[in-house]
Protein backbone atom coordinates (compact mmCIF):
# COMPACT_ATOMS: atom_id res chain seq x y z
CA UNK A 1 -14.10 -7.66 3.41
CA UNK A 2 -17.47 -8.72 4.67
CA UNK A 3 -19.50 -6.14 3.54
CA UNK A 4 -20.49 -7.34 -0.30
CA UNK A 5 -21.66 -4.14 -1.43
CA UNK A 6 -18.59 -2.29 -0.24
CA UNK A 7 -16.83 -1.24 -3.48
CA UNK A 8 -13.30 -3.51 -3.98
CA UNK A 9 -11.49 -0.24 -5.05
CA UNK A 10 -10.96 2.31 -2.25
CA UNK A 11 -8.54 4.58 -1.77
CA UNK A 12 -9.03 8.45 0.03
CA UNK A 13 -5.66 8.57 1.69
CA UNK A 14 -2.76 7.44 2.40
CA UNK A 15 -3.60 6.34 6.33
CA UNK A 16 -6.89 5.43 5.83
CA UNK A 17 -6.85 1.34 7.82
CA UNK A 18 -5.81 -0.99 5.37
CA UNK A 19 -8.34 -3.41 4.53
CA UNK A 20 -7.04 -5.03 0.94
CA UNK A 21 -3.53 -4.80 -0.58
CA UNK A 22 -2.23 -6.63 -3.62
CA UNK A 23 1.40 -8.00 -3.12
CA UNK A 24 3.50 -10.27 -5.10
CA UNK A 25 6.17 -12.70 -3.11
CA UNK A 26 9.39 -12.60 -4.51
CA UNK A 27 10.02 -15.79 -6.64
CA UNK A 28 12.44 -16.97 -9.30
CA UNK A 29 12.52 -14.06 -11.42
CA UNK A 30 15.08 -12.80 -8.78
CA UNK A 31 17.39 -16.06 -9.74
CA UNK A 32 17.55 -14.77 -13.55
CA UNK A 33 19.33 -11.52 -12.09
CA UNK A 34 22.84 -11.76 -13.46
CA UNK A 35 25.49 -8.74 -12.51
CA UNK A 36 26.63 -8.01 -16.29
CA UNK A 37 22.93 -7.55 -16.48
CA UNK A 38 22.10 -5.68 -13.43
CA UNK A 39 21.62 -1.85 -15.07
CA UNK A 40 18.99 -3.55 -17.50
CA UNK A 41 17.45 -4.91 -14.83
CA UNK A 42 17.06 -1.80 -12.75
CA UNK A 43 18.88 -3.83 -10.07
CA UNK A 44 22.21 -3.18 -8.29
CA UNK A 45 22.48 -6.70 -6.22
CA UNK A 46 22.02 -9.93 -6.63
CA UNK A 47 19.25 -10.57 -3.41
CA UNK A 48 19.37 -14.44 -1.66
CA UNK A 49 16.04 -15.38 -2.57
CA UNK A 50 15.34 -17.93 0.09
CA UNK A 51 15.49 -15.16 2.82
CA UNK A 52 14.10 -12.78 1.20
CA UNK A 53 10.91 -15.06 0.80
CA UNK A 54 11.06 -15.47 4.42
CA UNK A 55 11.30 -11.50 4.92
CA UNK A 56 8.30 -11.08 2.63
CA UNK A 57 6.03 -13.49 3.89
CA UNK A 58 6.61 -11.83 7.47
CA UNK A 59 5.34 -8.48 5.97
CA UNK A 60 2.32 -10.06 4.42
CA UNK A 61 1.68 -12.10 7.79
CA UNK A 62 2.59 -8.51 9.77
CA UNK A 63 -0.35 -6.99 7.38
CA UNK A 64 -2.97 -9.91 7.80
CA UNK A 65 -2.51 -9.25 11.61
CA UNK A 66 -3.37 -5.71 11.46
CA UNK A 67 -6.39 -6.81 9.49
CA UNK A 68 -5.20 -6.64 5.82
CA UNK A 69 -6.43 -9.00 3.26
CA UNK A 70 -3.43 -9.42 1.23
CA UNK A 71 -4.39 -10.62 -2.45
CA UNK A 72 -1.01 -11.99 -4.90
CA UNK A 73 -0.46 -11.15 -8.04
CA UNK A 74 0.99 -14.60 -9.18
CA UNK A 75 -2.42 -15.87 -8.09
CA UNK A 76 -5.10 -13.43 -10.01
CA UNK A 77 -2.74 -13.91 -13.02
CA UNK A 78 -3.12 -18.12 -12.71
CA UNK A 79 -6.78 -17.56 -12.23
CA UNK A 80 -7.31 -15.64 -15.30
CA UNK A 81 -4.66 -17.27 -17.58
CA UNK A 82 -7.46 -20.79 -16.74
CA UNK A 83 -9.45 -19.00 -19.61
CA UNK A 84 -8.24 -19.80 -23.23
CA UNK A 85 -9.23 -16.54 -24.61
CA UNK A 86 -7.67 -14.02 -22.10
CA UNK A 87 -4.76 -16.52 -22.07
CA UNK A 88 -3.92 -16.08 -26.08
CA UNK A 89 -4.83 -12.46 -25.15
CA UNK A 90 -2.29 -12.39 -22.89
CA UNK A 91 0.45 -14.33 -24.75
CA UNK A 92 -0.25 -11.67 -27.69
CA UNK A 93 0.21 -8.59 -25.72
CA UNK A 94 3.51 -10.35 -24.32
CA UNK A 95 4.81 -11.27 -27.70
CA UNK A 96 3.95 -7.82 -29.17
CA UNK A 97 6.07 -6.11 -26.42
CA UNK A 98 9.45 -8.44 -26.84
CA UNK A 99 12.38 -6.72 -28.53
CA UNK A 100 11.93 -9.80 -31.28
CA UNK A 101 11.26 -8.63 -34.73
CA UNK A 102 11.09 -11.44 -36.98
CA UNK A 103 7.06 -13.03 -37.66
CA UNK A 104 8.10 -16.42 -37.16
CA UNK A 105 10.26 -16.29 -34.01
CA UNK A 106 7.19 -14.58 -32.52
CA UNK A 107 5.31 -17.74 -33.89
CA UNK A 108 7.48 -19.93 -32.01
CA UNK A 109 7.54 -18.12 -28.93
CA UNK A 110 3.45 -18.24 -28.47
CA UNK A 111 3.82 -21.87 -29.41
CA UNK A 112 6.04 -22.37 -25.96
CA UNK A 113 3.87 -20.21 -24.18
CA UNK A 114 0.70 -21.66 -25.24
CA UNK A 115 1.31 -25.48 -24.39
CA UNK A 116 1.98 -24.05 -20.62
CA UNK A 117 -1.03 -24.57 -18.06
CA UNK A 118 -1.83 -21.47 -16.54
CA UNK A 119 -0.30 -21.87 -12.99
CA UNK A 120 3.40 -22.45 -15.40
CA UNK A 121 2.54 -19.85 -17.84
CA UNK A 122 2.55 -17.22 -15.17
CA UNK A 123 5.79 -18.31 -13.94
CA UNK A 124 7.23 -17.76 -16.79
CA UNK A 125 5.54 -14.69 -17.74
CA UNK A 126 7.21 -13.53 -14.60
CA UNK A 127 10.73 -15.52 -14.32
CA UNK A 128 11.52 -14.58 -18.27
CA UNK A 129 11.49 -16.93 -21.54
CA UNK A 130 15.21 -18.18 -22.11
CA UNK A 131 16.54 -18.46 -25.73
CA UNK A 132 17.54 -21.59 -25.24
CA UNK A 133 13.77 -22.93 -23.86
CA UNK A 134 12.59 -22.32 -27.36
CA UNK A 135 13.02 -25.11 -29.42
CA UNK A 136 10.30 -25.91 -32.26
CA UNK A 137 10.83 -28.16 -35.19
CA UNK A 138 9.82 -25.29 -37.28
CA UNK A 139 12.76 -23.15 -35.50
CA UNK A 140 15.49 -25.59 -35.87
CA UNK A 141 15.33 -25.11 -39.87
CA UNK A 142 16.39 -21.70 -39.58
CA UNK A 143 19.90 -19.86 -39.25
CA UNK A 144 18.44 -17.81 -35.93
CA UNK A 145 18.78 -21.56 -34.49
CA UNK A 146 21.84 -22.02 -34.59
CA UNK A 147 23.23 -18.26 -34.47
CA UNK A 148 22.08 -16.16 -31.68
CA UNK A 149 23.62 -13.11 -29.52
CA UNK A 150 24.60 -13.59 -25.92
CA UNK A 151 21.95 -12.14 -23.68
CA UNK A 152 19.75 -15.13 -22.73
CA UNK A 153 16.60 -14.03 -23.03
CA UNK A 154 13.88 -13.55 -25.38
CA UNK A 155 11.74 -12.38 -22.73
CA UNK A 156 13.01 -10.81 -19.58
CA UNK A 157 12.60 -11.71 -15.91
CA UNK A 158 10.67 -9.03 -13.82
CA UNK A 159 12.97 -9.09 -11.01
CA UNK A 160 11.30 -5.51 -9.89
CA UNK A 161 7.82 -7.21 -10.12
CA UNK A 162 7.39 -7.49 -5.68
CA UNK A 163 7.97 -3.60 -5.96
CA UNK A 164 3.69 -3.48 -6.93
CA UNK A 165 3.41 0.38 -5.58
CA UNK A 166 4.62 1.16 -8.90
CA UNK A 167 2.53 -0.49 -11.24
CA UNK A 168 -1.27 0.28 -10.25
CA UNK A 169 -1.86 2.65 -8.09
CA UNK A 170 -6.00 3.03 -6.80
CA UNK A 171 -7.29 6.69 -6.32
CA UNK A 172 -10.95 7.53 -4.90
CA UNK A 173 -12.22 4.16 -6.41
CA UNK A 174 -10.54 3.61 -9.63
CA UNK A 175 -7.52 1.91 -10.44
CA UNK A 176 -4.30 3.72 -12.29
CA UNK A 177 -2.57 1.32 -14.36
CA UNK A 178 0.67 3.04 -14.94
CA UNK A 179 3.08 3.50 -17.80
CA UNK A 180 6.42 2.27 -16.66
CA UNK A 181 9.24 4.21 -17.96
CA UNK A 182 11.66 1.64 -17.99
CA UNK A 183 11.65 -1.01 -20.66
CA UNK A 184 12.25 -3.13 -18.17
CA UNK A 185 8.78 -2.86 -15.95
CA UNK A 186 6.87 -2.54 -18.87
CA UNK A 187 5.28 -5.83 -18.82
CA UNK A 188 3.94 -5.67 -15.34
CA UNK A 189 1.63 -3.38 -16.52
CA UNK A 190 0.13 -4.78 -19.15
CA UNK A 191 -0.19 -8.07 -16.60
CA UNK A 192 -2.16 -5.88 -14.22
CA UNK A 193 -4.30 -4.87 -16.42
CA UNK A 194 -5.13 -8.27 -18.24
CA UNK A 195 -5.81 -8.94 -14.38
CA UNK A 196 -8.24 -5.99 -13.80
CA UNK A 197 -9.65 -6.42 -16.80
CA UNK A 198 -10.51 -10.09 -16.27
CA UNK A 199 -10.34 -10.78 -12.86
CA UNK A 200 -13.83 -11.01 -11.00
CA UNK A 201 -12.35 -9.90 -7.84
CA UNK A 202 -11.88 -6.05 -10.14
CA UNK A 203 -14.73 -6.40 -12.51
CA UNK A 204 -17.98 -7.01 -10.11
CA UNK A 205 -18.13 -3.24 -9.78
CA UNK A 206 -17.40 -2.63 -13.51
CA UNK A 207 -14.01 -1.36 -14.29
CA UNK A 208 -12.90 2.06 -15.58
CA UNK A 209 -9.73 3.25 -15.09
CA UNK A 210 -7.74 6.55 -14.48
CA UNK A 211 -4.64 5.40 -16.94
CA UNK A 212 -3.89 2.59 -18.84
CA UNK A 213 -0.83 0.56 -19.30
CA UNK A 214 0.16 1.32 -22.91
CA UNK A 215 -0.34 5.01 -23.21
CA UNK A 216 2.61 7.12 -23.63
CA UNK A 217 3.15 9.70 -21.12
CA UNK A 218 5.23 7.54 -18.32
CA UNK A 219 3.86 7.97 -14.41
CA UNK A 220 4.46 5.42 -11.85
CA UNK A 221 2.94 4.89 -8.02
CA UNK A 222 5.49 5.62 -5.98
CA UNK A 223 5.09 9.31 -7.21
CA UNK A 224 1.30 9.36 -6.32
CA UNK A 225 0.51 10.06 -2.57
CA UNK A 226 -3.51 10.29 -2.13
CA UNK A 227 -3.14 12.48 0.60
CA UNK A 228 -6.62 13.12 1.58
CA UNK A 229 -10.01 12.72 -0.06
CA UNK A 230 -9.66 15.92 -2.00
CA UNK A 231 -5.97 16.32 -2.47
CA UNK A 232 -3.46 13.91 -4.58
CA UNK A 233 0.22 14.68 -4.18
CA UNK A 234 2.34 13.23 -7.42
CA UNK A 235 5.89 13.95 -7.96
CA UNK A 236 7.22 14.76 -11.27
CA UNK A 237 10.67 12.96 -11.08
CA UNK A 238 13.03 10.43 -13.28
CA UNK A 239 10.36 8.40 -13.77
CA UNK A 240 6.91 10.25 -14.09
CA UNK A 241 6.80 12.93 -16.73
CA UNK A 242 4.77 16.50 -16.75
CA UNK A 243 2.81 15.23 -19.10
CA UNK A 244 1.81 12.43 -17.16
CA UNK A 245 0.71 14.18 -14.49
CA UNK A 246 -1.25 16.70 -16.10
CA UNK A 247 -3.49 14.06 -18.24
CA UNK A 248 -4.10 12.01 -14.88
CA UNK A 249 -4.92 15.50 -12.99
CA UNK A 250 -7.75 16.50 -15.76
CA UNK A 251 -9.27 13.10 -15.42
CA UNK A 252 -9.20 13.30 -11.79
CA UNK A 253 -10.96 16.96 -12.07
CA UNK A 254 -13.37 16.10 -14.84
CA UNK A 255 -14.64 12.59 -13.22
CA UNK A 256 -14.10 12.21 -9.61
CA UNK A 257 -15.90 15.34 -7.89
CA UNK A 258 -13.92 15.04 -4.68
CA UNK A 259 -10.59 15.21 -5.47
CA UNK A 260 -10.06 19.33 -6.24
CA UNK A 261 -6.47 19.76 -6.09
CA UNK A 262 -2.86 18.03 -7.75
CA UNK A 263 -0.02 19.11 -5.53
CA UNK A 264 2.93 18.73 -8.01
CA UNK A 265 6.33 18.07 -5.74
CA UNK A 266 9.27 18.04 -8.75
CA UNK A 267 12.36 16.20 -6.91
CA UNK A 268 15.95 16.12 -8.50
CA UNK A 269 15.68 13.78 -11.66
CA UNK A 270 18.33 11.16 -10.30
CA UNK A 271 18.12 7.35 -9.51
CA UNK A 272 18.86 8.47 -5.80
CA UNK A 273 15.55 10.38 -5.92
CA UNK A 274 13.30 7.36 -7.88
CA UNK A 275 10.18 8.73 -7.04
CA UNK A 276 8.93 10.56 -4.62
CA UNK A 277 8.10 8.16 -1.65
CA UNK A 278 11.93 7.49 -1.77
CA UNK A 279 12.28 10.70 -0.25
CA UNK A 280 9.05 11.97 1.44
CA UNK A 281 5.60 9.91 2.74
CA UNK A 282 2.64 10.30 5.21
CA UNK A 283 2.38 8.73 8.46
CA UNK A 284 -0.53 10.57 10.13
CA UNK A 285 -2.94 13.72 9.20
CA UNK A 286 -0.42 16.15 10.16
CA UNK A 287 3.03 14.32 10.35
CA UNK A 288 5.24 13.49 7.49
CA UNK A 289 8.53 11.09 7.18
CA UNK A 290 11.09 13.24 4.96
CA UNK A 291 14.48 13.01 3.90
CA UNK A 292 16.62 15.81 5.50
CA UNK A 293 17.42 18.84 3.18
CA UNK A 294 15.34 17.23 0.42
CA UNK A 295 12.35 20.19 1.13
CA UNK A 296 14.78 22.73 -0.16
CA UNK A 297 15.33 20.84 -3.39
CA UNK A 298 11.79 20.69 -4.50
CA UNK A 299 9.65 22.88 -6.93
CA UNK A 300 6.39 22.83 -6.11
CA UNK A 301 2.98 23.60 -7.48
CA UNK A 302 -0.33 23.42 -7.52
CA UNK A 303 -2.88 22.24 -9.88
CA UNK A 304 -6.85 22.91 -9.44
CA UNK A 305 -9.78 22.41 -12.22
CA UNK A 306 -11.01 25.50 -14.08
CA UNK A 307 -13.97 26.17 -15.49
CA UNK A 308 -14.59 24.60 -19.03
CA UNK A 309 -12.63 21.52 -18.11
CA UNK A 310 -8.89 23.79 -17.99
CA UNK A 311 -6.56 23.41 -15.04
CA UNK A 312 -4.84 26.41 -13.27
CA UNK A 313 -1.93 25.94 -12.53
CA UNK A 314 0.14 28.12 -9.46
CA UNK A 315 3.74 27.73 -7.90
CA UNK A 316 4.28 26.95 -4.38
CA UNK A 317 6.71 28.44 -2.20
CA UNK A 318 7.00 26.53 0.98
CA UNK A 319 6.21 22.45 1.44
CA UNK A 320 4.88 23.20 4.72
CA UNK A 321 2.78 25.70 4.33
CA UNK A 322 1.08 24.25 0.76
CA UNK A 323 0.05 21.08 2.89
CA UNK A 324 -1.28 22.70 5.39
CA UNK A 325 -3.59 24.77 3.32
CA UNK A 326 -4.86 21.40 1.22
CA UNK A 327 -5.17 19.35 3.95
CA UNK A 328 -6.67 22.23 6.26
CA UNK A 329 -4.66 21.27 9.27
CA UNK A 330 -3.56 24.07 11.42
CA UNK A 331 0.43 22.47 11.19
CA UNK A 332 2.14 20.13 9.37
CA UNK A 333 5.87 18.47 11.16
CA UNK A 334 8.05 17.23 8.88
CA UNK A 335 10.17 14.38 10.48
CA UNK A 336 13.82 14.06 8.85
CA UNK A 337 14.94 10.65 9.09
CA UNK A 338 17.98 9.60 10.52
CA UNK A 339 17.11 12.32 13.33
CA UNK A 340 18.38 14.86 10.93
CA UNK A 341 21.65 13.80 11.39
CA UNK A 342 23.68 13.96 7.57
CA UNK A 343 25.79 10.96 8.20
CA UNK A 344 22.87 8.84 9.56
CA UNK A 345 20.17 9.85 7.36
CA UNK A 346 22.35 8.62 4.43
CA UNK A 347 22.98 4.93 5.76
CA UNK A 348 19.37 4.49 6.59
CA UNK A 349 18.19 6.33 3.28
CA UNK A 350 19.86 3.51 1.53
CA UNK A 351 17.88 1.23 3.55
CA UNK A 352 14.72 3.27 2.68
CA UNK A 353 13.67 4.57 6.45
CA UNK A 354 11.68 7.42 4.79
CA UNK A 355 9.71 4.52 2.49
CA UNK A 356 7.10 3.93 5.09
CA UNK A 357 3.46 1.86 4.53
CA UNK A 358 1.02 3.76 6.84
CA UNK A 359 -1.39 0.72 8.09
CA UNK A 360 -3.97 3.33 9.81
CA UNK A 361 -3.42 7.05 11.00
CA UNK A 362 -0.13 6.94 12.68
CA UNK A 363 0.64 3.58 12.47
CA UNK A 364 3.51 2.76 9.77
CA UNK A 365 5.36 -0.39 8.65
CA UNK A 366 9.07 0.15 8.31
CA UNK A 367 12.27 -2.10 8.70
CA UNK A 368 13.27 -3.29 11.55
CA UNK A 369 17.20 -2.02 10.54
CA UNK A 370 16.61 1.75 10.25
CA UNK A 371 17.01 2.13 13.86
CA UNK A 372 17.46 5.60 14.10
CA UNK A 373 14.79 6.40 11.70
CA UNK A 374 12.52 4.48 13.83
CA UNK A 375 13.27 6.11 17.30
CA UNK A 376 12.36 9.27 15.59
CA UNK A 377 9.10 8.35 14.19
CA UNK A 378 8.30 6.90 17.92
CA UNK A 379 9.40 9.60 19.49
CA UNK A 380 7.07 11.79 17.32
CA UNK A 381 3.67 9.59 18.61
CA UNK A 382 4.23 7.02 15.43
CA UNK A 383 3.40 3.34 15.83
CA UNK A 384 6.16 1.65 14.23
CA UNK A 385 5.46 -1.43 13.00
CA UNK A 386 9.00 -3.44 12.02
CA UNK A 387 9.87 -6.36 9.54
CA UNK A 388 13.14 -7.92 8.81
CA UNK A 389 14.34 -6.24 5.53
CA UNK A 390 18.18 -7.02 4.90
CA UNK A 391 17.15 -9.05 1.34
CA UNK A 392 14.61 -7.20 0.73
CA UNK A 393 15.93 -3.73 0.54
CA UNK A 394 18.49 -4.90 -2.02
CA UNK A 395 16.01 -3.95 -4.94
CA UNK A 396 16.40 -0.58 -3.41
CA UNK A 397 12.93 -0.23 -2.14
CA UNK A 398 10.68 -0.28 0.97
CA UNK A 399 7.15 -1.47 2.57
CA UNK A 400 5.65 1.51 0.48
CA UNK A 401 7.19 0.39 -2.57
CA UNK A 402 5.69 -3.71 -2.14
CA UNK A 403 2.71 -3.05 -1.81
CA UNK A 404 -0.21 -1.85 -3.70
CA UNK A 405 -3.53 -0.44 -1.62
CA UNK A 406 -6.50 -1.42 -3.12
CA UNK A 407 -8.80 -0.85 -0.22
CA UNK A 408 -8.39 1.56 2.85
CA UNK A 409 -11.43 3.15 5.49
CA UNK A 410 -11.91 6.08 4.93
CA UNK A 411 -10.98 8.79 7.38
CA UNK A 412 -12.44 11.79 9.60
CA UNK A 413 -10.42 15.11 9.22
């Protein structure tokens, strides 16, 4: 951005033109996936890496064309891991999360993580810590040595780790670092916020957040849809509790005066239904991409601040109608992938057609392979953007789900 005093955190909706996103290219924490291990990983194929790099560097080169500065996780980690103090920092947090209970394994796993430099430490902060890459001479005179279980890892891969929509997710212009439900994603939350905490590109402004990493209510991005300046849309699903959402909705009331209203969209608590973008996102003021039938499946409800710091909280009929009213357009058209068709909308639901990445008001990134889904949205006045996805999708995600928004324009309504 060229503007210096421009905050680095901006985020009033979910269209605004994207001006900074954080990504992170697929790397070899994808060639740790194993299929007896799949379900712990959250994974349900085994993706070639190779092409998917190739798919995911054409997204981040579609994004730099349509102005985007695209930032990489891998790379603010290395730059903050070149400091010795946020680097044992780091190590400590990671240590303290393992599933490794005895004091001097833990001893010997900092020990391999601290001789790294900090371009290798973050690989393997990412790619996983293999039992058999810890070898100390202080290890070898124990029984744990020579004895050890069969799963290969004393600290996991983060195969799900390109999926950053999840992790961090800004609002008005703070950042949400997210509790993961999974055991499995929990790491890349504490990385982020090591990252936001350290990294100059997030502390210039000074850095308060909306949520931090290690709290215990779970909430993850692809449930939160900043929908406008003054209205947040956050689905309470599989992975993002009640709880959750009602500690994130006070804060938003009590300390950022523009946003005055949590629409709460509750969606069937199944892995087909992850979160809520999986099923349902905005590509202009008044036009949404939704899942057919999903609209009837939803409980909805609205949350607004009371007096005294209290919310109120009121149920919601229609989908339609409560987004209209928050958004204050005079219609809202919902646009059923697959052209509404049951049979279509299901092949291209696997391939995520409904997880779109709007780039500016009616202007979305989806993959090239959801043909259908894609006629649709162009028939409807949407820009569609396409990039190869046939890697890609196997983590079960979209554009929406890769990418994390740190900085959009804001919008006239």
């Amino acid at each position: 951005m060229s503007d210096n005093k421009a905050p680095f955190l901006q985020v009033r909706s979910e269209i605004g033109p994207l001006k900074t996103i954080l990504l992170h290219r697929p790397s070899q924490e994808l060639e740790q996936l194993m299929p007896k291990y799949l379900d712990e990983m959250l994974f349900e194929d085994i993706p070639y890496l190779a092409q998917m790099q190739v798919e995911h560097d054409t997204f981040a080169q579609t994004l730099r064309d349509r102005g985007a500065e695209v930032l990489y996780f891998e790379e603010l980690l290395s730059d903050i891991l070149a400091s010795d103090t946020i680097k044992e920092s780091v190590i400590a947090d990671t240590v303290a999360g393992l599933k490794v209970t005895a004091a001097a394994l833990k001893e010997d796993i900092k020990e391999v993580l601290r001789s790294k430099e900090p371009r290798q430490l973050a690989a393997v902060l990412l790619s996983g810590l293999a039992k058999n890459s810890v070898k100390t001479a202080a290890q070898e005179k124990r029984l744990s040595f020579y004895i050890k279980d069969e799963y290969p890892f004393y600290m996991d891969p983060l195969p799900n780790l390109y999926f950053s929509r999840d992790y961090g997710t800004v609002i008005g212009n703070r950042l949400s670092v997210n509790t993961m439900k999974a055991y499995a994603r929990q790491r890349e939350s504490m990385l982020l916020q090591h990252i936001a905490l350290h990294h100059p590109r997030f502390t210039r402004d000074g850095l308060d957040t909306w949520h931090n990493y290690n709290e215990a209510d779970s909430i993850e991005g692809g449930d939160i849809l900043v929908l406008s300046d003054k209205v947040v849309a956050i689905g309470c699903s599989a992975r993002t509790s009640a709880e959750g959402i009602e500690i994130l909705a006070r804060r938003l009331f009590r300390e950022d005066p523009e946003i005055r209203e949590v629409i709460v969209i509750q969606i069937p608590f199944t892995r087909a239904y992850m979160h809520l973008d999986t099923v349902f996102t905005m590509v202009d003021r008044d036009k949404f991409t939704i899942f057919p039938g999903i609209a009837d499946r939803v409980r909805l409800f609205s949350l607004k601040p009371c007096t005294g710091g209290g919310i109120e909280i009121t149920p919601q009929e229609d989908l339609v109608k409560t987004l209209s009213r928050a958004l204050g357009v005079p219609a809202i058209k919902l646009i059923e992938t697959g052209g509404g068709d049951a049979l279509t909308a299901e092949r291209e639901q696997w391939n995520d057609s409904t997880n779109t990445l709007a780039i500016s008001p009616g202007a979305v990134i989806t993959y090239r392979r959801n043909i259908v889904s894609n006629d649709i949205l162009s028939k409807n006045g949407i820009e569609v953007v396409v990039i190869p996805g046939s890697e890609l999708v196997r983590g079960r995600g979209g554009p929406r789900c890769m990418s994390m928004p740190l900085y959009r324009d804001k919008i006239d309504w």
